[in-house]
Protein backbone atom coordinates (compact mmCIF):
# COMPACT_ATOMS: atom_id res chain seq x y z
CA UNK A 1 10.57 84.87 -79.22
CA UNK A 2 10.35 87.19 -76.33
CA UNK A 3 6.62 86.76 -74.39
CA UNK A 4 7.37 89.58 -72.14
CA UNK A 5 6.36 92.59 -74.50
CA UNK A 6 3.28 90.61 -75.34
CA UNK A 7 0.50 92.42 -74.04
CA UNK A 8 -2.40 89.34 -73.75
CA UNK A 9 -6.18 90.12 -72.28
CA UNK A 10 -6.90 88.80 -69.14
CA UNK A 11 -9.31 86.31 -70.71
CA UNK A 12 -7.11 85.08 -72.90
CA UNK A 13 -4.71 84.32 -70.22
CA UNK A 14 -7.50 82.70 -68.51
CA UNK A 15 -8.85 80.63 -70.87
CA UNK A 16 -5.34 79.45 -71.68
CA UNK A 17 -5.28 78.62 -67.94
CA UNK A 18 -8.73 77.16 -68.34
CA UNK A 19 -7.99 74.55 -71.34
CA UNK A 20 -4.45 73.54 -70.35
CA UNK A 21 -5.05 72.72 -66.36
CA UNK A 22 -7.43 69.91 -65.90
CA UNK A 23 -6.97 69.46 -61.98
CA UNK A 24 -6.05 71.33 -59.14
CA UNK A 25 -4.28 69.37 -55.96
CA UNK A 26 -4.17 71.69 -53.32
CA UNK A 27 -1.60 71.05 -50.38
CA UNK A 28 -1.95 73.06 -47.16
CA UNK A 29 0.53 72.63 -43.98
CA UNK A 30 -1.68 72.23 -41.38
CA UNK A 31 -1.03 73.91 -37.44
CA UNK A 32 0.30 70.25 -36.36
CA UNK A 33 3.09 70.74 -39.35
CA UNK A 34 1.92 68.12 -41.87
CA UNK A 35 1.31 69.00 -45.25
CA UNK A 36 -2.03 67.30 -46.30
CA UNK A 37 -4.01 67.67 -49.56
CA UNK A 38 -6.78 69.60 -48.64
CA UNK A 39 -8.84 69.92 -51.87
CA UNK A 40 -8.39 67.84 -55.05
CA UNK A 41 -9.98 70.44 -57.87
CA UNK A 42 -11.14 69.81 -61.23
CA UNK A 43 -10.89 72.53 -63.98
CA UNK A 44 -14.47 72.77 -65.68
CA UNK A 45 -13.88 75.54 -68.29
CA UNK A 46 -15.10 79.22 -68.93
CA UNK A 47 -18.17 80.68 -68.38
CA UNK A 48 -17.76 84.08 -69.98
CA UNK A 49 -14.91 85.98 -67.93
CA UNK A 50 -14.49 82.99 -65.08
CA UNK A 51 -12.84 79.58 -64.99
CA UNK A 52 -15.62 77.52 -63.20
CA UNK A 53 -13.76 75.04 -60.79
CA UNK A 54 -15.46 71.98 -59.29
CA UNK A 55 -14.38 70.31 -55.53
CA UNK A 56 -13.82 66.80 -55.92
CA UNK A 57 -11.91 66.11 -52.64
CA UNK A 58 -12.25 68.16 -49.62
CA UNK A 59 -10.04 67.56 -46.36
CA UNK A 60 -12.58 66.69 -43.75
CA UNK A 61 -11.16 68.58 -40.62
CA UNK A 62 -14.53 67.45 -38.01
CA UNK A 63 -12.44 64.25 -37.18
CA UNK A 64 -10.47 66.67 -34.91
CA UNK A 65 -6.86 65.86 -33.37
CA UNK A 66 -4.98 62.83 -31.92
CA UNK A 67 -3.63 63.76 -28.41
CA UNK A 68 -0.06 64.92 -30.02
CA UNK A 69 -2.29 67.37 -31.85
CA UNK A 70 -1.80 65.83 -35.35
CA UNK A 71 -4.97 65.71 -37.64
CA UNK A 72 -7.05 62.61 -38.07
CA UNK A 73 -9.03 63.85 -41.05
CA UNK A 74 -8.60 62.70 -44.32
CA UNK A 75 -9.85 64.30 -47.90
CA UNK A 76 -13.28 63.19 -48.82
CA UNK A 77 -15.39 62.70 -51.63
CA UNK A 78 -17.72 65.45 -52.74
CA UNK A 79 -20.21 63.00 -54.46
CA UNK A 80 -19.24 64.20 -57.76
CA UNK A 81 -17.77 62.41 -60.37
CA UNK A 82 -15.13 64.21 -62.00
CA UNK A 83 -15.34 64.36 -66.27
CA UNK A 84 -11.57 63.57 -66.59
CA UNK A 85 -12.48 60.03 -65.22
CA UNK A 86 -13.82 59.19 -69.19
CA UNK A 87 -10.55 60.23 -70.14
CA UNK A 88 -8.97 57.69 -67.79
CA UNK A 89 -11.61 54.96 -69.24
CA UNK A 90 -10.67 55.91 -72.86
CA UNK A 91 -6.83 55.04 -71.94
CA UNK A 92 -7.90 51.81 -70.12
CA UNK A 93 -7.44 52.69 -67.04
CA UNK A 94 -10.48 51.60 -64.59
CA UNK A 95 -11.56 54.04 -61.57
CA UNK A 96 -14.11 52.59 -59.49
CA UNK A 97 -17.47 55.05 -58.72
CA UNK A 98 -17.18 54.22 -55.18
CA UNK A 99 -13.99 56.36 -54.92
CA UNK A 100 -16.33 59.45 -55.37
CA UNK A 101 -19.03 57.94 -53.45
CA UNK A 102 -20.04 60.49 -50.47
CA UNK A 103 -19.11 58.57 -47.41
């Protein structure tokens, strides 16, 4: 079956998007060259036409640049504890709360 003469709604695509995607890792190549994950996102849902997105991990740039001008910083906690860690619990597997502790 041929998708391409399908003509699907935006929100359809969308909330397609929305149920099948439960995180987001984001890698960026930074001006030094290295490719770092800069943003580890989780996939909430829909609220009416938008896919709400939560930050779990942000790349924490303020711990500046070695003297060979790589990056020092490192992604961080948000403080928020991502809903696919129940998930994880449910198969058995054991994620401590003080990996999304705010440092």
């Amino acid at each position: 079956m041929l998708m391409v003469s399908m003509d699907l709604p935006l929100r359809a695509i969308r909330e397609q998007i929305a149920s099948a995607v439960d995180v987001i890792v984001q890698l960026t190549r930074l001006r030094d060259g290295t490719r770092r994950v800069t943003a580890v996102t989780e996939v909430h849902g829909m609220e009416g036409q938008t896919v709400t997105l939560q930050d779990v991990f942000l790349f924490d740039y303020s711990a500046g640049v070695d003297e060979s001008g790589t990056f020092l910083g490192k992604p961080v906690s948000t403080g928020i504890r991502p809903r696919f860690t129940d998930r994880f619990e449910e198969m058995g597997i054991t994620v401590s709360p003080h990996v999304f502790a705010q440092p």
